[in-house]
PDB file of N, CA and C in Angstrom:
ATOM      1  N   UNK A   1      -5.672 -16.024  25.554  1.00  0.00           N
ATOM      2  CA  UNK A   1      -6.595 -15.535  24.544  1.00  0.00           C
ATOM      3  C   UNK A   1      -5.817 -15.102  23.306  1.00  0.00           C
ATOM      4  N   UNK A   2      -6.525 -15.151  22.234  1.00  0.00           N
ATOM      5  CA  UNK A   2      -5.490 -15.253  20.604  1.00  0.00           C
ATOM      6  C   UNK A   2      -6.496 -14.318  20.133  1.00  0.00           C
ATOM      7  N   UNK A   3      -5.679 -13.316  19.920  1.00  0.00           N
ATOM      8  CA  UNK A   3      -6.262 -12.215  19.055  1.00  0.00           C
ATOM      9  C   UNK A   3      -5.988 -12.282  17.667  1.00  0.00           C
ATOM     10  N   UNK A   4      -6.573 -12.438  16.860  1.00  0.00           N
ATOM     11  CA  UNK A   4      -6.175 -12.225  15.543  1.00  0.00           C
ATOM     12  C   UNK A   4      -5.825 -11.287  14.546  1.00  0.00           C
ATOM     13  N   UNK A   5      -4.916 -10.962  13.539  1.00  0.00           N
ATOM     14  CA  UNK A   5      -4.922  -9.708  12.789  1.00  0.00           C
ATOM     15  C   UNK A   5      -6.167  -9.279  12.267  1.00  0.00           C
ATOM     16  N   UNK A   6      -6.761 -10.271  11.491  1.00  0.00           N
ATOM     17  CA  UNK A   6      -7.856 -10.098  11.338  1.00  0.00           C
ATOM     18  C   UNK A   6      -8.708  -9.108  11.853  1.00  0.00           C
ATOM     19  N   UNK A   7      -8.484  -9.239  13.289  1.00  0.00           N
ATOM     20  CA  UNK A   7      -9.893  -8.203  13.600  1.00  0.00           C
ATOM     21  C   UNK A   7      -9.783  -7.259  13.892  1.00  0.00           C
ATOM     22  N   UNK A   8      -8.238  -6.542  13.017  1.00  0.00           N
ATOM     23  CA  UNK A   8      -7.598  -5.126  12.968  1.00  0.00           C
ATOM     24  C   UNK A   8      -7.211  -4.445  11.943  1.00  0.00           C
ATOM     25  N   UNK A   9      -7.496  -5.637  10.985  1.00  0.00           N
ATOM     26  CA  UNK A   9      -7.043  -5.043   9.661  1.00  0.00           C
ATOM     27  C   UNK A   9      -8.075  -4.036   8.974  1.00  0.00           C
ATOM     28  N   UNK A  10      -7.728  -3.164   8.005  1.00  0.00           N
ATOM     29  CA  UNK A  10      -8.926  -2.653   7.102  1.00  0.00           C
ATOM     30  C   UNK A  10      -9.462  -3.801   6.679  1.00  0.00           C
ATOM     31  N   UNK A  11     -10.705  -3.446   6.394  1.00  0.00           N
ATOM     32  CA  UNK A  11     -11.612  -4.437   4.973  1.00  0.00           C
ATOM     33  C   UNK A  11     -11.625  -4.171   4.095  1.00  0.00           C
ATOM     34  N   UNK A  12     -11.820  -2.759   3.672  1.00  0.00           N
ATOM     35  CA  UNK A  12     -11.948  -2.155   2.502  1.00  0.00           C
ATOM     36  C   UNK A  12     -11.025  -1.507   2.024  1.00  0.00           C
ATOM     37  N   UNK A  13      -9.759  -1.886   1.093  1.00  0.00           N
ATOM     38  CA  UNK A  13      -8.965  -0.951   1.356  1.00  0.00           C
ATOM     39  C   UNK A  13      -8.628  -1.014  -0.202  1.00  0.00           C
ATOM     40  N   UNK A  14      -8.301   0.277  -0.274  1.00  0.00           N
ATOM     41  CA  UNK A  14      -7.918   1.289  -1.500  1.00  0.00           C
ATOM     42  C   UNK A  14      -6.825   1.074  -2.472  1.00  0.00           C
ATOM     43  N   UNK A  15      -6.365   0.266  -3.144  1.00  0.00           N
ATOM     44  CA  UNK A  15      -5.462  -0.170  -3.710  1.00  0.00           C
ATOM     45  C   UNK A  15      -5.489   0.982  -4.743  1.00  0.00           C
ATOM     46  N   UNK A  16      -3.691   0.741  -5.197  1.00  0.00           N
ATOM     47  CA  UNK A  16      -3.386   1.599  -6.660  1.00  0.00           C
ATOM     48  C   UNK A  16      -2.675   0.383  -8.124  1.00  0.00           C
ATOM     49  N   UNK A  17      -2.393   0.490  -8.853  1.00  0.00           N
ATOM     50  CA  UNK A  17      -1.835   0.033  -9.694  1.00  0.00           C
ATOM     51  C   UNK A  17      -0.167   0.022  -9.671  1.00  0.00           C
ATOM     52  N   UNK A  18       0.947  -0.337 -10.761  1.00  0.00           N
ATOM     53  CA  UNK A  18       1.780  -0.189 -10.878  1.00  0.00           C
ATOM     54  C   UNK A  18       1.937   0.853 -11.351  1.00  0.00           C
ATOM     55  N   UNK A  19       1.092   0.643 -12.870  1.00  0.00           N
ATOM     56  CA  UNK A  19       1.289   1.503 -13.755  1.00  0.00           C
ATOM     57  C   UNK A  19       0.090   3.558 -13.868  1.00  0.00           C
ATOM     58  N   UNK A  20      -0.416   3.213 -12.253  1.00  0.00           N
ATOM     59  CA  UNK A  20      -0.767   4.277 -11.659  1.00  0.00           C
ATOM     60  C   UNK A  20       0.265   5.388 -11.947  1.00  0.00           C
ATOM     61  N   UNK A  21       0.297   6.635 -11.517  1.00  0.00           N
ATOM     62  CA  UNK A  21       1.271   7.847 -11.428  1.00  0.00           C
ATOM     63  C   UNK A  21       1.257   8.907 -10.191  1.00  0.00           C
ATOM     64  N   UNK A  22       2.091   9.679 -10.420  1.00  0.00           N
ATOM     65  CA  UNK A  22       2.415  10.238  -9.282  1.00  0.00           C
ATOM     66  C   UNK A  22       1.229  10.838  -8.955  1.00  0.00           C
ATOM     67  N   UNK A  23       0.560  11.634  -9.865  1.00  0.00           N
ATOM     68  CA  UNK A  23      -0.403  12.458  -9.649  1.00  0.00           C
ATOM     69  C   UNK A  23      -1.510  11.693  -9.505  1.00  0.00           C
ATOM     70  N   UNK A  24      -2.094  10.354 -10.454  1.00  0.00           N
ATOM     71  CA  UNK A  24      -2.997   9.525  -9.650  1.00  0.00           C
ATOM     72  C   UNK A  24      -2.810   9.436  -7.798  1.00  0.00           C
ATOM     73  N   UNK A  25      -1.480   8.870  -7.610  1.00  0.00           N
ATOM     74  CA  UNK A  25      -1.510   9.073  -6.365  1.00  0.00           C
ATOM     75  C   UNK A  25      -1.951  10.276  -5.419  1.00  0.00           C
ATOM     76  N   UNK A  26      -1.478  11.401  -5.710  1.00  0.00           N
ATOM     77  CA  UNK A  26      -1.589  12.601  -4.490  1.00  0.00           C
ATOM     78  C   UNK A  26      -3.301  12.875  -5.044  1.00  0.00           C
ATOM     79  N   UNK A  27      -4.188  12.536  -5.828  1.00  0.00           N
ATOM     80  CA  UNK A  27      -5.190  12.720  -5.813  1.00  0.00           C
ATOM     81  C   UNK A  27      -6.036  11.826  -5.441  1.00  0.00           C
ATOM     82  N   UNK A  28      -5.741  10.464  -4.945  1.00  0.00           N
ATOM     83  CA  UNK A  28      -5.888   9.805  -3.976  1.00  0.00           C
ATOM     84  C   UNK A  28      -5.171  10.003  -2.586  1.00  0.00           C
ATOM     85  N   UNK A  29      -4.446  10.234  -2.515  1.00  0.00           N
ATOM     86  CA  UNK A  29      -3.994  11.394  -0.771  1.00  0.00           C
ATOM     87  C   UNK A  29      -5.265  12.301  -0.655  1.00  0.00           C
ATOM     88  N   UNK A  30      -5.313  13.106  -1.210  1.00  0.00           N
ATOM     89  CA  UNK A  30      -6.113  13.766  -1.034  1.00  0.00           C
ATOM     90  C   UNK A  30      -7.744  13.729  -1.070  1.00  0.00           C
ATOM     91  N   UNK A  31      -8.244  13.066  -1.635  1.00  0.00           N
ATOM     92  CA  UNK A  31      -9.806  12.349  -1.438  1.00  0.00           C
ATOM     93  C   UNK A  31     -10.008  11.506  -0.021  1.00  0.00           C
ATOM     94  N   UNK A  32      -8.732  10.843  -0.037  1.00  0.00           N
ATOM     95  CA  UNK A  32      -8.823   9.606   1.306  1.00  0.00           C
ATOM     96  C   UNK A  32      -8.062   9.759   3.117  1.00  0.00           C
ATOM     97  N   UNK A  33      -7.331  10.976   2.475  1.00  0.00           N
ATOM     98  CA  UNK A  33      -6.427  11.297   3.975  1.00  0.00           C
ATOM     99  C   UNK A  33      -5.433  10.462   4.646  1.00  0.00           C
ATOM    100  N   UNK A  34      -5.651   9.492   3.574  1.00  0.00           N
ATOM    101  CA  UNK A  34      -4.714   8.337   3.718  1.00  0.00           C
ATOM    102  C   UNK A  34      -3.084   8.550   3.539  1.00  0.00           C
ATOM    103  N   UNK A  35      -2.091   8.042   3.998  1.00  0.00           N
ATOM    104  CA  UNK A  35      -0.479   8.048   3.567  1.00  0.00           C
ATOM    105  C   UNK A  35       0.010   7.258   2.463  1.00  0.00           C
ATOM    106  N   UNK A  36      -0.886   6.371   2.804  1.00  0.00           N
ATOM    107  CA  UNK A  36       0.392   5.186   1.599  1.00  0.00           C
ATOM    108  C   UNK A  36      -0.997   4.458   1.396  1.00  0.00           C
ATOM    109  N   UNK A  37      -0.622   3.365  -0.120  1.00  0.00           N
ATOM    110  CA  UNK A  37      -1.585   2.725  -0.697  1.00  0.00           C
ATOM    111  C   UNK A  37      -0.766   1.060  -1.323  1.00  0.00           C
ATOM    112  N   UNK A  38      -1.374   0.097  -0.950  1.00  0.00           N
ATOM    113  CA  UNK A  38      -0.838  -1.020  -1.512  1.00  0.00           C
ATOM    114  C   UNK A  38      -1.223  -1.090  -2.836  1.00  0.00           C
ATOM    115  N   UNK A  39       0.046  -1.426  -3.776  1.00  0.00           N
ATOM    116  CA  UNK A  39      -0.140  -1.469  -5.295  1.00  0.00           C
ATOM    117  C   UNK A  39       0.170  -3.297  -5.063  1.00  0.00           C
ATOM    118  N   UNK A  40      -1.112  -3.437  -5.946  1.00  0.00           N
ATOM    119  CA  UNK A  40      -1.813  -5.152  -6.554  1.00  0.00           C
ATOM    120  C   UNK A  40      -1.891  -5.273  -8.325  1.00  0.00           C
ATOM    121  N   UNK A  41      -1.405  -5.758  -8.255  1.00  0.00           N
ATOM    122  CA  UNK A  41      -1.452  -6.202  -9.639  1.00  0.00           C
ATOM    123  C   UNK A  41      -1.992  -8.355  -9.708  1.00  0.00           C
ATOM    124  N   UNK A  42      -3.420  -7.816 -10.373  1.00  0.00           N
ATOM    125  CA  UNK A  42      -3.351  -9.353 -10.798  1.00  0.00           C
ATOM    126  C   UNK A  42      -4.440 -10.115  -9.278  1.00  0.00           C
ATOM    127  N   UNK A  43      -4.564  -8.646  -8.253  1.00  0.00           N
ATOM    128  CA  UNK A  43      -5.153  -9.541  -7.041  1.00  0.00           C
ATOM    129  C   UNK A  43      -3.794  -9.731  -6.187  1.00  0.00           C
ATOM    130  N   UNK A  44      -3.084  -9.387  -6.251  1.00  0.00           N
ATOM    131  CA  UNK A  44      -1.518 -10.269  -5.607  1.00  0.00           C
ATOM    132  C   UNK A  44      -1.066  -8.728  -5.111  1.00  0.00           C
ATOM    133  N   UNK A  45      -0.708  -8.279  -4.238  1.00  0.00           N
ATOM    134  CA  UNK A  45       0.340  -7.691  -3.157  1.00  0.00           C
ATOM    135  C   UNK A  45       1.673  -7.392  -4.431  1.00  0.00           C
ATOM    136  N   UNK A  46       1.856  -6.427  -4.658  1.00  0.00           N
ATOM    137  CA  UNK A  46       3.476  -6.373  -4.971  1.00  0.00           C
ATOM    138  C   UNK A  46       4.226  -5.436  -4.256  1.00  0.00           C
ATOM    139  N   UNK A  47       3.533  -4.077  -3.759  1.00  0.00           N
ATOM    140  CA  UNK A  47       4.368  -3.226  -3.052  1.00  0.00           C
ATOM    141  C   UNK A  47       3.620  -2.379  -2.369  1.00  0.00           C
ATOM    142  N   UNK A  48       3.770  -1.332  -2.128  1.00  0.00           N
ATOM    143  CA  UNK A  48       3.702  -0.397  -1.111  1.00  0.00           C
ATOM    144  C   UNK A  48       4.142   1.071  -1.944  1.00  0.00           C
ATOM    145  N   UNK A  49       3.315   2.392  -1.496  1.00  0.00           N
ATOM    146  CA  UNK A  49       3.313   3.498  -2.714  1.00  0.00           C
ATOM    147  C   UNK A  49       3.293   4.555  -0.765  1.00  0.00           C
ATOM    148  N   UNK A  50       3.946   5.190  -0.917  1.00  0.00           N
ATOM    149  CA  UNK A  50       3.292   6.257   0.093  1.00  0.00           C
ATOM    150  C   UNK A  50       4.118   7.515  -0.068  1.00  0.00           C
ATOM    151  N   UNK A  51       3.508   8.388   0.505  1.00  0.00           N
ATOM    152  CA  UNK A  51       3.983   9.908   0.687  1.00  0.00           C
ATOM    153  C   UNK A  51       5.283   9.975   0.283  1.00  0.00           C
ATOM    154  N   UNK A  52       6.353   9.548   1.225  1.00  0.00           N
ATOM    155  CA  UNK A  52       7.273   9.801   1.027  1.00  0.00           C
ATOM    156  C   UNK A  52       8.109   9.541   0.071  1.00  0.00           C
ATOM    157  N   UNK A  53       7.695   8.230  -0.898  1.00  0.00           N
ATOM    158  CA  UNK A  53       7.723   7.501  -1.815  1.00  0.00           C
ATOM    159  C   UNK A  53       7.689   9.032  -3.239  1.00  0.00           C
ATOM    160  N   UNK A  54       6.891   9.445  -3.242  1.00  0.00           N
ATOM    161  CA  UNK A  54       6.392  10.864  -4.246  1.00  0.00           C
ATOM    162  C   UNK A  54       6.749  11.874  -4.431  1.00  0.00           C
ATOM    163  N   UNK A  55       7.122  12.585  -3.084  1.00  0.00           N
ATOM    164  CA  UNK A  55       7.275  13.330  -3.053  1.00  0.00           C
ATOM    165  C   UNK A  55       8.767  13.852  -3.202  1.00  0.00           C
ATOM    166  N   UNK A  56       8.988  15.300  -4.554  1.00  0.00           N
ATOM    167  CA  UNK A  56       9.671  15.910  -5.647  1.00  0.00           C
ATOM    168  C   UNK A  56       9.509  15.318  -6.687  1.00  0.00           C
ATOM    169  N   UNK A  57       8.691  14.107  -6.850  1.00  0.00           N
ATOM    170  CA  UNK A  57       8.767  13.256  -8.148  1.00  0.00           C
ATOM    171  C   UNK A  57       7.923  14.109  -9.280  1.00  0.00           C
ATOM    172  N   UNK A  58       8.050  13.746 -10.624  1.00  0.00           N
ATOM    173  CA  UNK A  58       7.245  14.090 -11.719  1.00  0.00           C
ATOM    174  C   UNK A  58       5.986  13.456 -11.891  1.00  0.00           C
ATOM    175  N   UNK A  59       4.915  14.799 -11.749  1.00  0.00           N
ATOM    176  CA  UNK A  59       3.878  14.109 -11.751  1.00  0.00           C
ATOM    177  C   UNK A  59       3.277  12.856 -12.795  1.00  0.00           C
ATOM    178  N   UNK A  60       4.401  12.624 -13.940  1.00  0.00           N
ATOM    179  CA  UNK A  60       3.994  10.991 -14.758  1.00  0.00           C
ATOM    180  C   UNK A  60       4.948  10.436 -14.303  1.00  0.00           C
ATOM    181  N   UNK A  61       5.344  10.126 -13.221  1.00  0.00           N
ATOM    182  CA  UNK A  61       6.665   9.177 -12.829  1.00  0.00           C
ATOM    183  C   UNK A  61       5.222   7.829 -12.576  1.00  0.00           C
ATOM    184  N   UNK A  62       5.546   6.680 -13.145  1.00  0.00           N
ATOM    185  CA  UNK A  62       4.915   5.391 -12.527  1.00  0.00           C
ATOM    186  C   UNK A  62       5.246   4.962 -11.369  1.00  0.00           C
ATOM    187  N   UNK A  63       4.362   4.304 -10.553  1.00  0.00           N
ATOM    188  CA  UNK A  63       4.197   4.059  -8.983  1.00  0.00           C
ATOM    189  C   UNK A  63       5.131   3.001  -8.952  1.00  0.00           C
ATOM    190  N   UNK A  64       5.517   2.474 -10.411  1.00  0.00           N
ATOM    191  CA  UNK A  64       6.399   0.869 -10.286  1.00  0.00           C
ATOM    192  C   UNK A  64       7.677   1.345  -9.992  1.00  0.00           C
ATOM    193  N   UNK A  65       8.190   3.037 -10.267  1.00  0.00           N
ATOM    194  CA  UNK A  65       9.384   2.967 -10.525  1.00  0.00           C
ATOM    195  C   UNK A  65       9.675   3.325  -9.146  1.00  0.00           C
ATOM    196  N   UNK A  66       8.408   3.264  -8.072  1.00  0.00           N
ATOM    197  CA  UNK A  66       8.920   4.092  -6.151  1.00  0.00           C
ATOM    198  C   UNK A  66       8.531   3.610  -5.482  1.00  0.00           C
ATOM    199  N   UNK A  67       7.726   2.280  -5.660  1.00  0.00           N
ATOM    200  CA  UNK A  67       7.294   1.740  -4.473  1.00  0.00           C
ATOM    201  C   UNK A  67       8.084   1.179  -3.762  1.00  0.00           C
ATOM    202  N   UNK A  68       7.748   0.523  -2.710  1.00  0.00           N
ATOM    203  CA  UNK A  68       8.382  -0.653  -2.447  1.00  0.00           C
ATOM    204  C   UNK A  68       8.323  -1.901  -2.496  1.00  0.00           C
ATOM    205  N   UNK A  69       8.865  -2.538  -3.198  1.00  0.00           N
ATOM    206  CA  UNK A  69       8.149  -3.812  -3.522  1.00  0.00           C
ATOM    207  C   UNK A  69       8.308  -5.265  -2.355  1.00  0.00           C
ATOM    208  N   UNK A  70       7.380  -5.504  -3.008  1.00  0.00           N
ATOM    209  CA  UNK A  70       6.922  -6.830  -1.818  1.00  0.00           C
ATOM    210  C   UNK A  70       8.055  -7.815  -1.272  1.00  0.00           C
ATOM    211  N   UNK A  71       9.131  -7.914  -1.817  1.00  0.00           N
ATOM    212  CA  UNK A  71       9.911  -8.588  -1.528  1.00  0.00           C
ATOM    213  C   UNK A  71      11.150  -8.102  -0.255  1.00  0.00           C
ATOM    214  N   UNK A  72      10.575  -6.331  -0.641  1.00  0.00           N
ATOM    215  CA  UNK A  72      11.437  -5.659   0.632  1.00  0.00           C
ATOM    216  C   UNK A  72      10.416  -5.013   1.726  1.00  0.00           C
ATOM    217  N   UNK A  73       9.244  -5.585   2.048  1.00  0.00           N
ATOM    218  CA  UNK A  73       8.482  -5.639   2.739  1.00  0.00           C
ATOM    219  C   UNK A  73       8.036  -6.690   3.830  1.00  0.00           C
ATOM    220  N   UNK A  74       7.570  -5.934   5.348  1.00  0.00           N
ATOM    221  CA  UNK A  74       7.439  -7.199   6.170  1.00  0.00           C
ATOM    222  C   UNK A  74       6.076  -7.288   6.605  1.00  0.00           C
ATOM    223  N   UNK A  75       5.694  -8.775   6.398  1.00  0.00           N
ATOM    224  CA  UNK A  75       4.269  -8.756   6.029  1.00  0.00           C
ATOM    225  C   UNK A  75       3.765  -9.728   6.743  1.00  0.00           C
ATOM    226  N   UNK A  76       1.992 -10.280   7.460  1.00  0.00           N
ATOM    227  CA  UNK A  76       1.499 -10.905   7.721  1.00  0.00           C
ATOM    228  C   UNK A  76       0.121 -11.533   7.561  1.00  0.00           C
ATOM    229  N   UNK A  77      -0.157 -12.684   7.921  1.00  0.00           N
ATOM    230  CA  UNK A  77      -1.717 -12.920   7.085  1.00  0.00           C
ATOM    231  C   UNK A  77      -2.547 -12.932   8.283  1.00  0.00           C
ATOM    232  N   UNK A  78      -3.945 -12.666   7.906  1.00  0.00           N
ATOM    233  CA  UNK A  78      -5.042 -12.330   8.885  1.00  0.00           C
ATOM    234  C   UNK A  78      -5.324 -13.257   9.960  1.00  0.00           C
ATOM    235  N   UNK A  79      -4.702 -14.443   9.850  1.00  0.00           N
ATOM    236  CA  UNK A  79      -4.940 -15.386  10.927  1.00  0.00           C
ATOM    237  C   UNK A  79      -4.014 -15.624  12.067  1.00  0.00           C
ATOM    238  N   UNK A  80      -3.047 -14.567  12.086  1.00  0.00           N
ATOM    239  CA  UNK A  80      -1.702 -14.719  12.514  1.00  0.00           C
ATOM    240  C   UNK A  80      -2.129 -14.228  13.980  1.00  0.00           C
ATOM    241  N   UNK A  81      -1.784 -14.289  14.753  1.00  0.00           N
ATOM    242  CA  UNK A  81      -1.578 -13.967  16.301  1.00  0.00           C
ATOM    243  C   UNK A  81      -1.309 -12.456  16.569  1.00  0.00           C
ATOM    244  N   UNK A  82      -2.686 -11.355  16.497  1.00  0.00           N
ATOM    245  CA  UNK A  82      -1.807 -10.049  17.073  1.00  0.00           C
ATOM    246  C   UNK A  82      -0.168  -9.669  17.732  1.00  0.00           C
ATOM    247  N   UNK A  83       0.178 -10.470  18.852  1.00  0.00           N
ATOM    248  CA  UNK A  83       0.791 -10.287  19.407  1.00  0.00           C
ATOM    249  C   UNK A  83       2.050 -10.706  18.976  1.00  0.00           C
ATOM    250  N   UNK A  84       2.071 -11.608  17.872  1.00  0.00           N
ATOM    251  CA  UNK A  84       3.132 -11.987  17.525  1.00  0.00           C
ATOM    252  C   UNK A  84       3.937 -11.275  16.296  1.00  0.00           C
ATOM    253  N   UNK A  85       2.686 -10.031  16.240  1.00  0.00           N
ATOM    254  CA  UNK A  85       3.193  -9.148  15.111  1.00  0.00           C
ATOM    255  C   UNK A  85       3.623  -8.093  15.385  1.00  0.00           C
TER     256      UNK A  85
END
């Protein structure tokens, strides 16, 4: 039996910008209870923004200058095999 990512992933999920900020962020922490937020630019995946990412930062520091970006990220698409992830 083939489980798919798909039918584990969020649906709805909360994206931030690049050019978002620190304090955009923790006021999205805080509305959503959430840790971390994928920053999209364009519709497209570029990185990854979370807690630990922020925190001592200045609240106008841009999300571009702490994320992690997509290229140092390990990633999969919704049709992929649970188990193989």
């Amino acid at each position: 039996m083939s489980v798919k990512v798909s039918e584990y992933m969020t649906k709805k999920v909360i994206t931030v910008s690049k050019d978002n900020t620190v304090k955009d962020v923790v006021e999205l922490l805080r509305e959503t209870g959430h840790n971390s937020f994928p920053v999209v630019e364009n519709g497209k995946l570029i990185g990854i923004v979370s807690v630990q990412d922020i925190v001592g930062r200045d609240d106008n520091e841009k999300v571009e200058n702490l994320m992690t970006k997509r290229e140092d990220m390990v990633v999969t698409t919704p049709d992929a095999n649970i188990m193989d992830v």
